[in-house]
PDB file of N, CA and C in Angstrom:
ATOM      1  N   UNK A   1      36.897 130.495  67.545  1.00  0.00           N
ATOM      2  CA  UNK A   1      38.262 130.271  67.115  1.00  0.00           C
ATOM      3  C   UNK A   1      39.113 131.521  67.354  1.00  0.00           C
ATOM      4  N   UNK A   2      38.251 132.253  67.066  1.00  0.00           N
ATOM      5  CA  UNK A   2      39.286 133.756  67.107  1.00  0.00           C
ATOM      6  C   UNK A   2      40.422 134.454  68.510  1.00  0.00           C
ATOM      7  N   UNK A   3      38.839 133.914  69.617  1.00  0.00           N
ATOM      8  CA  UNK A   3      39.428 134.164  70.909  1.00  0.00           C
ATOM      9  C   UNK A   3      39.285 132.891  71.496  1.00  0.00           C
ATOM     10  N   UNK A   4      39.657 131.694  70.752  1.00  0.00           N
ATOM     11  CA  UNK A   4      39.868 130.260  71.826  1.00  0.00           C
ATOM     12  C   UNK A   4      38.740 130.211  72.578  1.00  0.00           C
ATOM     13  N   UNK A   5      37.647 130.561  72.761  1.00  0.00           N
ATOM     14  CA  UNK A   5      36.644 130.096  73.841  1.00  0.00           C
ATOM     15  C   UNK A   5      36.091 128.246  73.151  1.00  0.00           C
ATOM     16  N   UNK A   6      36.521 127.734  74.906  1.00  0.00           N
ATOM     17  CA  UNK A   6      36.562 126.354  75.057  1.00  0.00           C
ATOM     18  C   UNK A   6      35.248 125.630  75.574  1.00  0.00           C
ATOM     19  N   UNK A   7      34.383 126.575  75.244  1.00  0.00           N
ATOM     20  CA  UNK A   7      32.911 126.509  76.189  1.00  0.00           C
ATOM     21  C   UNK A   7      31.898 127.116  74.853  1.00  0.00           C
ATOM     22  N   UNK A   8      32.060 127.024  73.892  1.00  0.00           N
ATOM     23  CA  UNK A   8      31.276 127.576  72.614  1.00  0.00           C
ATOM     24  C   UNK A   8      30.856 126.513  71.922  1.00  0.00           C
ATOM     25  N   UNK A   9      29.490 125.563  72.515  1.00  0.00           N
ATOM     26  CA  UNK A   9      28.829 124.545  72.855  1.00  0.00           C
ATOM     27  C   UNK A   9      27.790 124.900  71.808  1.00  0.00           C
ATOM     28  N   UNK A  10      26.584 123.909  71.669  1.00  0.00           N
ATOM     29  CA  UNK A  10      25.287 124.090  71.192  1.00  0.00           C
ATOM     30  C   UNK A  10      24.092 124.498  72.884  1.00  0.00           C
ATOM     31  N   UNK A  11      24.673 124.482  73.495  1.00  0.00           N
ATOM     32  CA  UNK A  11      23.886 125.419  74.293  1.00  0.00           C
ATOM     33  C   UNK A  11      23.914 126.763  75.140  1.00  0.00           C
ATOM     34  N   UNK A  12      25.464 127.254  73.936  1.00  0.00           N
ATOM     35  CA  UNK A  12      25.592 128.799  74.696  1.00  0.00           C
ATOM     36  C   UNK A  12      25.693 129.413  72.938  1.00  0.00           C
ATOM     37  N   UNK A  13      25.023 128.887  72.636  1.00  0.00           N
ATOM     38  CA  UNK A  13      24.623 129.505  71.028  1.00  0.00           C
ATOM     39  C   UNK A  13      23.237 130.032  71.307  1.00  0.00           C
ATOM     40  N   UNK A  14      22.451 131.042  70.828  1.00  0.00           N
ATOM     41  CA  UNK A  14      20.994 131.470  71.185  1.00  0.00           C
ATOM     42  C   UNK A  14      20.808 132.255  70.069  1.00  0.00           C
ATOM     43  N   UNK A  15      19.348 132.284  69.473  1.00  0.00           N
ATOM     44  CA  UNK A  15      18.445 132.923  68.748  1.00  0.00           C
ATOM     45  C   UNK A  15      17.005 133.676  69.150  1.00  0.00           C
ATOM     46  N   UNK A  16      17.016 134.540  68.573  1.00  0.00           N
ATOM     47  CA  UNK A  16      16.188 135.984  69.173  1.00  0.00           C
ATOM     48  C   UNK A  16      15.182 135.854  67.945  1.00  0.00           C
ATOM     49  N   UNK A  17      13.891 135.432  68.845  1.00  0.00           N
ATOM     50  CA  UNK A  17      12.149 135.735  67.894  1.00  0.00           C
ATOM     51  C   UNK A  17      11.831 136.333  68.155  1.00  0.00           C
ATOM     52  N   UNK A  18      10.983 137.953  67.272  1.00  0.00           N
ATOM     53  CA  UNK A  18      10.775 138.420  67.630  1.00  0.00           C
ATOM     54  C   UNK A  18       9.365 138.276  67.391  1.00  0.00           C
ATOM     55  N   UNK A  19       8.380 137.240  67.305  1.00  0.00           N
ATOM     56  CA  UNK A  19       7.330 137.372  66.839  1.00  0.00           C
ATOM     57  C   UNK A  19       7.017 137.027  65.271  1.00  0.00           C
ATOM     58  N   UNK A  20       7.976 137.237  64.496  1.00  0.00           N
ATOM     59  CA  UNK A  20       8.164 137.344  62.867  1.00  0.00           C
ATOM     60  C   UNK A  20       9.231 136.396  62.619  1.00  0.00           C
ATOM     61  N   UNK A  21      10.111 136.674  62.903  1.00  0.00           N
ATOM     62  CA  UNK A  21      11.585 135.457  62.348  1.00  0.00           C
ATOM     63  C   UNK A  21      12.451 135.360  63.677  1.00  0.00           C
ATOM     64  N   UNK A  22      13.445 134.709  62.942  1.00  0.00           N
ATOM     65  CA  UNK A  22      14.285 134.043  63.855  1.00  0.00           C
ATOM     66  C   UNK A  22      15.834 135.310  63.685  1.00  0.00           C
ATOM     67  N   UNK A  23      16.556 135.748  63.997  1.00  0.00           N
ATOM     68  CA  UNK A  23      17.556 136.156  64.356  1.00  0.00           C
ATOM     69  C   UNK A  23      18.656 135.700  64.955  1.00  0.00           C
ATOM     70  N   UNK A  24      20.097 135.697  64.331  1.00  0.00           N
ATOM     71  CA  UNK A  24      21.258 135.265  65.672  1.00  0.00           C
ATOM     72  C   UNK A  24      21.055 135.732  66.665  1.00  0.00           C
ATOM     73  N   UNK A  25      21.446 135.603  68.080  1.00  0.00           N
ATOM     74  CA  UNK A  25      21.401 136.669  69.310  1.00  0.00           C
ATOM     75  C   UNK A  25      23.134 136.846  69.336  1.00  0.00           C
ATOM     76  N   UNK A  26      23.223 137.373  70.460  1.00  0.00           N
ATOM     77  CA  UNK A  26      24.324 138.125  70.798  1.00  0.00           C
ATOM     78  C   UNK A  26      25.073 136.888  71.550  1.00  0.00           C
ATOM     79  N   UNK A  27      26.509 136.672  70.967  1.00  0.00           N
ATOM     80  CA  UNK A  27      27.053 136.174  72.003  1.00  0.00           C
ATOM     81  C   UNK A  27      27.175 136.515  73.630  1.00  0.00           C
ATOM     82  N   UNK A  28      27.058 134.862  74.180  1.00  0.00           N
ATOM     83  CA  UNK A  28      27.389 134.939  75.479  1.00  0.00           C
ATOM     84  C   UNK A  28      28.182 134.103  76.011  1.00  0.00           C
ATOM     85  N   UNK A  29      28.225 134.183  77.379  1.00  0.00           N
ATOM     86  CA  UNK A  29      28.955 132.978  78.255  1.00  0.00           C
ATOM     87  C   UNK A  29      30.603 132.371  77.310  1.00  0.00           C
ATOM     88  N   UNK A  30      31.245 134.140  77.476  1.00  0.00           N
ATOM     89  CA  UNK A  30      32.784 134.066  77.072  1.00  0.00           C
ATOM     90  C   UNK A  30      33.769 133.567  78.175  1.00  0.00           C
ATOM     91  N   UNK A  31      33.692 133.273  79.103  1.00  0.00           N
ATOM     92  CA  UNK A  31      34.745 133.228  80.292  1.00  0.00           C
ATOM     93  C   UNK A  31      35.459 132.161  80.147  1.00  0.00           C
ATOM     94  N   UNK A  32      35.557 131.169  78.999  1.00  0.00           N
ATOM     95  CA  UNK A  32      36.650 130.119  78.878  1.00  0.00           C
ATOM     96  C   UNK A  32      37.313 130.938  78.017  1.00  0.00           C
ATOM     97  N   UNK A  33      37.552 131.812  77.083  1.00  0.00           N
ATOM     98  CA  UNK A  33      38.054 132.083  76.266  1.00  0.00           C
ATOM     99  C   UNK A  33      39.487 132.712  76.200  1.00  0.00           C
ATOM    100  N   UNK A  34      40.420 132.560  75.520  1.00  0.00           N
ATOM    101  CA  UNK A  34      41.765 133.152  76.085  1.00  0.00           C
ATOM    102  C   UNK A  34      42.698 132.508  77.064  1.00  0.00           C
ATOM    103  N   UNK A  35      42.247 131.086  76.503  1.00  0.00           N
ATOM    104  CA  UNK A  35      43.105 130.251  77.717  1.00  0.00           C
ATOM    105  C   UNK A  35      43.006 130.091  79.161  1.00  0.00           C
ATOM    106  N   UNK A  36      42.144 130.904  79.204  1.00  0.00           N
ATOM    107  CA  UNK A  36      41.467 131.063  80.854  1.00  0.00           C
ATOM    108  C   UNK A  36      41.030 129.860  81.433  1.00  0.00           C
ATOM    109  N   UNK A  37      41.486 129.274  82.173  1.00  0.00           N
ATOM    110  CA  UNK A  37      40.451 127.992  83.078  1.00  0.00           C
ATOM    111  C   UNK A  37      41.340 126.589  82.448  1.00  0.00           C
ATOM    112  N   UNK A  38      42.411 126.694  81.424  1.00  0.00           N
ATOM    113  CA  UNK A  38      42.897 125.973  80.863  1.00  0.00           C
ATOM    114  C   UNK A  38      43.976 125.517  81.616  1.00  0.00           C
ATOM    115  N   UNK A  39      44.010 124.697  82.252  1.00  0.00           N
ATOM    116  CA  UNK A  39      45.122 123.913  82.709  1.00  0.00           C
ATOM    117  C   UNK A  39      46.287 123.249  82.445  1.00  0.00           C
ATOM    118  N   UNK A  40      45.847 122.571  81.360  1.00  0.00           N
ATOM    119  CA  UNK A  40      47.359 122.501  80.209  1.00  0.00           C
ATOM    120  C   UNK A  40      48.062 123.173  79.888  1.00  0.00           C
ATOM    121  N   UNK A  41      47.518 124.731  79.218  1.00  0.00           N
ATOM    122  CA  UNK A  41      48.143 125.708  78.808  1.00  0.00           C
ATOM    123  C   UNK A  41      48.815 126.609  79.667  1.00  0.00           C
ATOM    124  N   UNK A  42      48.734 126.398  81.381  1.00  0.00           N
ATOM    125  CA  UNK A  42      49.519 127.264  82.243  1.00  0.00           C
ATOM    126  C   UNK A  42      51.037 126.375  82.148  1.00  0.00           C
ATOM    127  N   UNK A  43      51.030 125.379  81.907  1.00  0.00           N
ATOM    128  CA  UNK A  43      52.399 124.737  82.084  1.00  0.00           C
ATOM    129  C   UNK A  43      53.586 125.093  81.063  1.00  0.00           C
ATOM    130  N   UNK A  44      52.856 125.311  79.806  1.00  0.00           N
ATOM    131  CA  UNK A  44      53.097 125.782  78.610  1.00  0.00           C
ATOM    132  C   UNK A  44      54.372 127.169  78.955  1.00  0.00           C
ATOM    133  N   UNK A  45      55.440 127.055  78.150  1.00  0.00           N
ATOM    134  CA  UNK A  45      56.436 128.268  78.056  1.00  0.00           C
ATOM    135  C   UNK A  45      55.822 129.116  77.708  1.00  0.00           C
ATOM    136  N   UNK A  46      55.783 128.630  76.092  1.00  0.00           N
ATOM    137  CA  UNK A  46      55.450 130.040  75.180  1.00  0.00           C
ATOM    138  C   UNK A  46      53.817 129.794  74.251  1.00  0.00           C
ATOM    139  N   UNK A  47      53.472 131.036  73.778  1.00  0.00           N
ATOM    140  CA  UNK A  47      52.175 130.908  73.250  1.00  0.00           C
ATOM    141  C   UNK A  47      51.828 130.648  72.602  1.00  0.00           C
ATOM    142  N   UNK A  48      52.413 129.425  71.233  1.00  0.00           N
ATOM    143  CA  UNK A  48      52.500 128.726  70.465  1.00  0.00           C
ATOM    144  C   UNK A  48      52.002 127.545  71.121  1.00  0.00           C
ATOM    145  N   UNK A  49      52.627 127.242  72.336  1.00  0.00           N
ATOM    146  CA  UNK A  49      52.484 125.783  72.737  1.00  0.00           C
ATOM    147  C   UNK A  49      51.167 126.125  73.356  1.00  0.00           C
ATOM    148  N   UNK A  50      50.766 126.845  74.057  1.00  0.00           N
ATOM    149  CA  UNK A  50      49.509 127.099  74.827  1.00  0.00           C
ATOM    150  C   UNK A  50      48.169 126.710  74.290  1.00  0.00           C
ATOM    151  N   UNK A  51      48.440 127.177  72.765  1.00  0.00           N
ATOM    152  CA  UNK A  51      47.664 127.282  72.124  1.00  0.00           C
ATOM    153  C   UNK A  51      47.523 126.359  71.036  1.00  0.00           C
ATOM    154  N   UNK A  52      48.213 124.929  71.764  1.00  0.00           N
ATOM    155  CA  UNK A  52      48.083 123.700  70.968  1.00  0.00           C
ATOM    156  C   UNK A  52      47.170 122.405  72.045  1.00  0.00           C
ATOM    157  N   UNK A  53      46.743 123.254  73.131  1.00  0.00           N
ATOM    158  CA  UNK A  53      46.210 122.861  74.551  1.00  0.00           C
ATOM    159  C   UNK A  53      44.674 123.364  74.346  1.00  0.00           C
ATOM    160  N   UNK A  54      44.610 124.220  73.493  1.00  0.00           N
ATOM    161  CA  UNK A  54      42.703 125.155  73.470  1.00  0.00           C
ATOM    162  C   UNK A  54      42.180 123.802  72.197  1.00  0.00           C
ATOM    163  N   UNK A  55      40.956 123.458  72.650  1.00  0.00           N
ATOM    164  CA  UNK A  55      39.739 122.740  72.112  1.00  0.00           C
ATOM    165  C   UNK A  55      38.823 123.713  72.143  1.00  0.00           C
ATOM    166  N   UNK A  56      38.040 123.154  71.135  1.00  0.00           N
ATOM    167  CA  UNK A  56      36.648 123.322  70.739  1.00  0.00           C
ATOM    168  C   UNK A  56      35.734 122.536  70.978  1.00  0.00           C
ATOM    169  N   UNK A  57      34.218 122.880  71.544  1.00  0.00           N
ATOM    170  CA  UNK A  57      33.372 121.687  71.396  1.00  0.00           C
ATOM    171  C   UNK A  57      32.120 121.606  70.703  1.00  0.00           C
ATOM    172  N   UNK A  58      32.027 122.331  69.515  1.00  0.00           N
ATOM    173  CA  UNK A  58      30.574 121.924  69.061  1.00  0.00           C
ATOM    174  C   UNK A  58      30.966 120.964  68.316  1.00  0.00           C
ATOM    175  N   UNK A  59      31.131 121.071  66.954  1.00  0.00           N
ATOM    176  CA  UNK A  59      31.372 119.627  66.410  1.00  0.00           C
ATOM    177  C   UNK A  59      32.538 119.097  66.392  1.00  0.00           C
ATOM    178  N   UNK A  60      33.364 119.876  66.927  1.00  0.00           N
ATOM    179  CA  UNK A  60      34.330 119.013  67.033  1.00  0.00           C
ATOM    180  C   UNK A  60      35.928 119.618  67.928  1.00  0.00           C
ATOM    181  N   UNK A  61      36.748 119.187  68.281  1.00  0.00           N
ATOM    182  CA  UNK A  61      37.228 119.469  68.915  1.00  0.00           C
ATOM    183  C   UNK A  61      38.334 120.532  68.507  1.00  0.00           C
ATOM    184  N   UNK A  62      38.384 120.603  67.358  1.00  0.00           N
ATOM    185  CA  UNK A  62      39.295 121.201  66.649  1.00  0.00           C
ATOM    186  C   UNK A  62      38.882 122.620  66.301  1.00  0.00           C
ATOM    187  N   UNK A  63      39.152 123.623  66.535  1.00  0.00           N
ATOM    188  CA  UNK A  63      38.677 124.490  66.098  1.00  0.00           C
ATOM    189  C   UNK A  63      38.543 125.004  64.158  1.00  0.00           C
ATOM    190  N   UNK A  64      39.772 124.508  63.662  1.00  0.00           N
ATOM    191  CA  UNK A  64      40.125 124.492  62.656  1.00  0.00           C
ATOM    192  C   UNK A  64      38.889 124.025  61.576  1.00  0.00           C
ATOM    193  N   UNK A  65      38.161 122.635  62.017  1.00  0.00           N
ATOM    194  CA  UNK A  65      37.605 121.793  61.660  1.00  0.00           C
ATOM    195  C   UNK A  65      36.286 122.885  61.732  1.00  0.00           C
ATOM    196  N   UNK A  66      35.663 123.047  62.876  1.00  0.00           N
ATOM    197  CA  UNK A  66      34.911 123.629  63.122  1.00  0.00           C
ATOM    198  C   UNK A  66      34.770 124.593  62.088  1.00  0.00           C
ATOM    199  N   UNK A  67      35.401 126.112  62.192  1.00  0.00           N
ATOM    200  CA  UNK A  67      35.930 127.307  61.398  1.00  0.00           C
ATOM    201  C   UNK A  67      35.647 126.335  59.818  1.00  0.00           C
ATOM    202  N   UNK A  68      36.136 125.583  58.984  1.00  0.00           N
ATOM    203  CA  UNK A  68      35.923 124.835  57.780  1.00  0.00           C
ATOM    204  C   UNK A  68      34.577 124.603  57.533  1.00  0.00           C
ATOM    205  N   UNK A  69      33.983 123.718  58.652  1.00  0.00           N
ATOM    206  CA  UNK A  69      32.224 123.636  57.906  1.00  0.00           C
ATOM    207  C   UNK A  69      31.591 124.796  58.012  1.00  0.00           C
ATOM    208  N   UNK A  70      31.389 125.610  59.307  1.00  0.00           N
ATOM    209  CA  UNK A  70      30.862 126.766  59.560  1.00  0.00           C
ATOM    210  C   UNK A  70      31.382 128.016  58.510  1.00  0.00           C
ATOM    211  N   UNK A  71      32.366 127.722  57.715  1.00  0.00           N
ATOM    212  CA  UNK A  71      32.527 129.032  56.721  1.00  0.00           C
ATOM    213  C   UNK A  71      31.521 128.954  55.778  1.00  0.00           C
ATOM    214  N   UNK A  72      30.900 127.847  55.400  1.00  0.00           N
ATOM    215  CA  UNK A  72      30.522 127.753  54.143  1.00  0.00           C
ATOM    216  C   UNK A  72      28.973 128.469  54.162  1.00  0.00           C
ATOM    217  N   UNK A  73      28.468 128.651  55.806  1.00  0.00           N
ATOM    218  CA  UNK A  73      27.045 128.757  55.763  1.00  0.00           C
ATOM    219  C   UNK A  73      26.974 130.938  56.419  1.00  0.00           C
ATOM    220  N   UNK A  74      28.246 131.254  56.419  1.00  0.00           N
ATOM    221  CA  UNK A  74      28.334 132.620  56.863  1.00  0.00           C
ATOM    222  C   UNK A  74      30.032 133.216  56.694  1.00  0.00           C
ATOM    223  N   UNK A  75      30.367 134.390  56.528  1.00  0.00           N
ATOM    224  CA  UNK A  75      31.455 134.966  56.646  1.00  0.00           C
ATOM    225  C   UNK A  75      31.811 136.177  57.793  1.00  0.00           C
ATOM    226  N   UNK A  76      33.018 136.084  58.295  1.00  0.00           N
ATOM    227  CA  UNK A  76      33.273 136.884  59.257  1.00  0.00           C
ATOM    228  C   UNK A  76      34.083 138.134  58.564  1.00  0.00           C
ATOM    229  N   UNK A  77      33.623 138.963  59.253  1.00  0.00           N
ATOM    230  CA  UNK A  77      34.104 140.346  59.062  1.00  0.00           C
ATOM    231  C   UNK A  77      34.515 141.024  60.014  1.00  0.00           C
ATOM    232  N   UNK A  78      36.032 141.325  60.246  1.00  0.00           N
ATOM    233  CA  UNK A  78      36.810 142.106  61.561  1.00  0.00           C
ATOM    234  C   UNK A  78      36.803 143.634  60.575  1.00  0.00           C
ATOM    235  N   UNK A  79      36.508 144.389  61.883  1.00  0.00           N
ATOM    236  CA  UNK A  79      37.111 145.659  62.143  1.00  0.00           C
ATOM    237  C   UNK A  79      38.220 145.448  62.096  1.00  0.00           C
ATOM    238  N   UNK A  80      39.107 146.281  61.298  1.00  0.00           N
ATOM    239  CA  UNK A  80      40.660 146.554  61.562  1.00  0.00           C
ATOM    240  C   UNK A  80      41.023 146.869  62.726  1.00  0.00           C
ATOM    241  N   UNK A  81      39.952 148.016  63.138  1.00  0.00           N
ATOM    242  CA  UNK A  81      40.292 148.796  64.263  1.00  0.00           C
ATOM    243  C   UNK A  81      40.222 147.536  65.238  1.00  0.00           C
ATOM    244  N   UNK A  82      39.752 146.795  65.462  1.00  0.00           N
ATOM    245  CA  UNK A  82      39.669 146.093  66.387  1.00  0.00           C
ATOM    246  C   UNK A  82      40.898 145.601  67.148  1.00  0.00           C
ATOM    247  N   UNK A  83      41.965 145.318  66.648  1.00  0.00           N
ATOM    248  CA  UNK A  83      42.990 144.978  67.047  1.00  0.00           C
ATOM    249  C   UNK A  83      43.638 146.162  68.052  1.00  0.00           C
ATOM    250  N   UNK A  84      43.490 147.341  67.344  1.00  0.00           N
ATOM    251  CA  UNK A  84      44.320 148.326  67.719  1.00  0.00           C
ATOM    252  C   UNK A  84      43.600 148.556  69.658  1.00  0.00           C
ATOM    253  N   UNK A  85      42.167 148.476  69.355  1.00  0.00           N
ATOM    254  CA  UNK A  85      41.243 148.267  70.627  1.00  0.00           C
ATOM    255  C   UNK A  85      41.655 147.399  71.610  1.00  0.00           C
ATOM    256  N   UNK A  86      42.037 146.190  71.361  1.00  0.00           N
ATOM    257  CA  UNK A  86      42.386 145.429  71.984  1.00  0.00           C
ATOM    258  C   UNK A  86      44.096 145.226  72.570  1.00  0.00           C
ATOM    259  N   UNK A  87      44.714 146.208  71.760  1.00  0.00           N
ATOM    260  CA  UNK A  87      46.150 146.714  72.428  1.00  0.00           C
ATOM    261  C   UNK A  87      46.098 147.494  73.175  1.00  0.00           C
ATOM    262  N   UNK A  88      45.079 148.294  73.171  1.00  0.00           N
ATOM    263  CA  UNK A  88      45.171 149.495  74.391  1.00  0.00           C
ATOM    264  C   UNK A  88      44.656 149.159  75.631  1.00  0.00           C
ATOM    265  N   UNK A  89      44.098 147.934  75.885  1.00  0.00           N
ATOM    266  CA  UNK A  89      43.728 147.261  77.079  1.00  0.00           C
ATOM    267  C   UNK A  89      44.996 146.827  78.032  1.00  0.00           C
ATOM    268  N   UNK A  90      45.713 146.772  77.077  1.00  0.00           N
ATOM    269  CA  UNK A  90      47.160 146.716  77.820  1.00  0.00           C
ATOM    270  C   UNK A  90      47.432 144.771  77.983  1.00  0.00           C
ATOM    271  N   UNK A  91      46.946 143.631  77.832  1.00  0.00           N
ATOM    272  CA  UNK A  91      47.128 142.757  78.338  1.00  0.00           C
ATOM    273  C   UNK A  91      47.686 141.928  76.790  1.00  0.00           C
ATOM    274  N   UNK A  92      49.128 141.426  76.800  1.00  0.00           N
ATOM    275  CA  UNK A  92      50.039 141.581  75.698  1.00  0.00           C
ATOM    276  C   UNK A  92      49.473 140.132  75.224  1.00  0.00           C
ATOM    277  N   UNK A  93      49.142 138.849  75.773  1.00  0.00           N
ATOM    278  CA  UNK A  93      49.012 137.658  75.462  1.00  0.00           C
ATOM    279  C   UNK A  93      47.857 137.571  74.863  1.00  0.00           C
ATOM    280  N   UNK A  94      46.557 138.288  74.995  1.00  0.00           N
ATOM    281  CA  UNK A  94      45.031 138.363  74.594  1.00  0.00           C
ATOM    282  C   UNK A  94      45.864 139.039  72.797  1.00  0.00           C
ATOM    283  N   UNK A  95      46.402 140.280  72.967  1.00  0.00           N
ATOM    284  CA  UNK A  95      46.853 140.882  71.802  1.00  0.00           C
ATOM    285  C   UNK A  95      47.395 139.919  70.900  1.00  0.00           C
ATOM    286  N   UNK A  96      48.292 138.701  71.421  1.00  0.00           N
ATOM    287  CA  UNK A  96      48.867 138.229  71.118  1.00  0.00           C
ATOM    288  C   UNK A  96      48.286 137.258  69.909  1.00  0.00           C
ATOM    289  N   UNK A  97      47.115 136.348  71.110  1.00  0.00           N
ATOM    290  CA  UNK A  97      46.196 135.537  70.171  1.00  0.00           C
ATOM    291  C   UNK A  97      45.509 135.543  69.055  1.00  0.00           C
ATOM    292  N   UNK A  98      44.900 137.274  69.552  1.00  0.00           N
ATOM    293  CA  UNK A  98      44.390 137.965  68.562  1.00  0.00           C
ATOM    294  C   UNK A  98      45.259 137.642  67.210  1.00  0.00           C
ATOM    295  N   UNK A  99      46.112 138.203  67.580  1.00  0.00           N
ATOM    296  CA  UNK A  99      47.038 138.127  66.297  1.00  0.00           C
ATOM    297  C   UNK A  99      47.331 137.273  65.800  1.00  0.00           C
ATOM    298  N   UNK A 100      47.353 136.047  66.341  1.00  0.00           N
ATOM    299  CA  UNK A 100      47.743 134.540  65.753  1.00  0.00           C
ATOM    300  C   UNK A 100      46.481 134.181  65.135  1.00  0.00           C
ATOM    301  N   UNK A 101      45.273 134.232  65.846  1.00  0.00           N
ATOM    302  CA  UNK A 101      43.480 133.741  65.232  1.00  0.00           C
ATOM    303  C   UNK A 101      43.534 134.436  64.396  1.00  0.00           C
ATOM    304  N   UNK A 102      43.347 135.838  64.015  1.00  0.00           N
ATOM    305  CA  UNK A 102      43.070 136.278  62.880  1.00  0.00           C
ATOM    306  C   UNK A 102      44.059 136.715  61.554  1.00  0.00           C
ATOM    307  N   UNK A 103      45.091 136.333  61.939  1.00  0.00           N
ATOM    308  CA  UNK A 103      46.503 136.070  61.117  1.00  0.00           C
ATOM    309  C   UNK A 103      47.147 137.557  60.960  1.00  0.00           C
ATOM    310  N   UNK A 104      47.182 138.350  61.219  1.00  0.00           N
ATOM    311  CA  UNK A 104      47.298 139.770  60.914  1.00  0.00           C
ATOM    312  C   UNK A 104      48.889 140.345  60.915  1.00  0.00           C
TER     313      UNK A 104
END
């Protein structure tokens, strides 16, 4: 939800055994994310509307929906700094989202 990735499926989710237990792994396979590959959303003016064009697909298409059941079984925790990281990359619309996903 945070960064719109439209490709965050039940088979680009992965868990790490190490022999003993089970572990989250590390996210992967980000390259839908950020409106990228989105076709609807290039037609789009402004980034409000763009970003009424991004789906979700594990359970459901909504990210919103998604973000609702999945809170109840874990909580997310941002770096503050993180934002500031992601302004100095220079690319104003990624900053942008940022800022809209995590409400800031």
């Amino acid at each position: 939800m945070l960064i719109l990735n439209e490709d965050r499926h039940f088979n680009n989710l992965g868990m790490i055994f190490d022999e003993k237990k089970f572990r989250i792994g590390p996210i992967f396979d980000n390259g839908k994310s950020f409106l990228i590959g989105n076709q609807k959303a290039r037609t789009c003016k402004n980034l409000e509307e763009k970003m009424t064009h991004a789906y979700a697909k594990a359970f459901s298409p909504s990210f919103q929906t998604n973000y609702n059941y999945l809170k109840k079984y874990c909580t997310l925790k941002i770096n503050p700094e993180a934002l500031t990281k992601v302004k100095e990359l220079g690319n104003p619309e990624i900053t942008a989202i940022l800022q809209k996903t995590i409400r800031c």
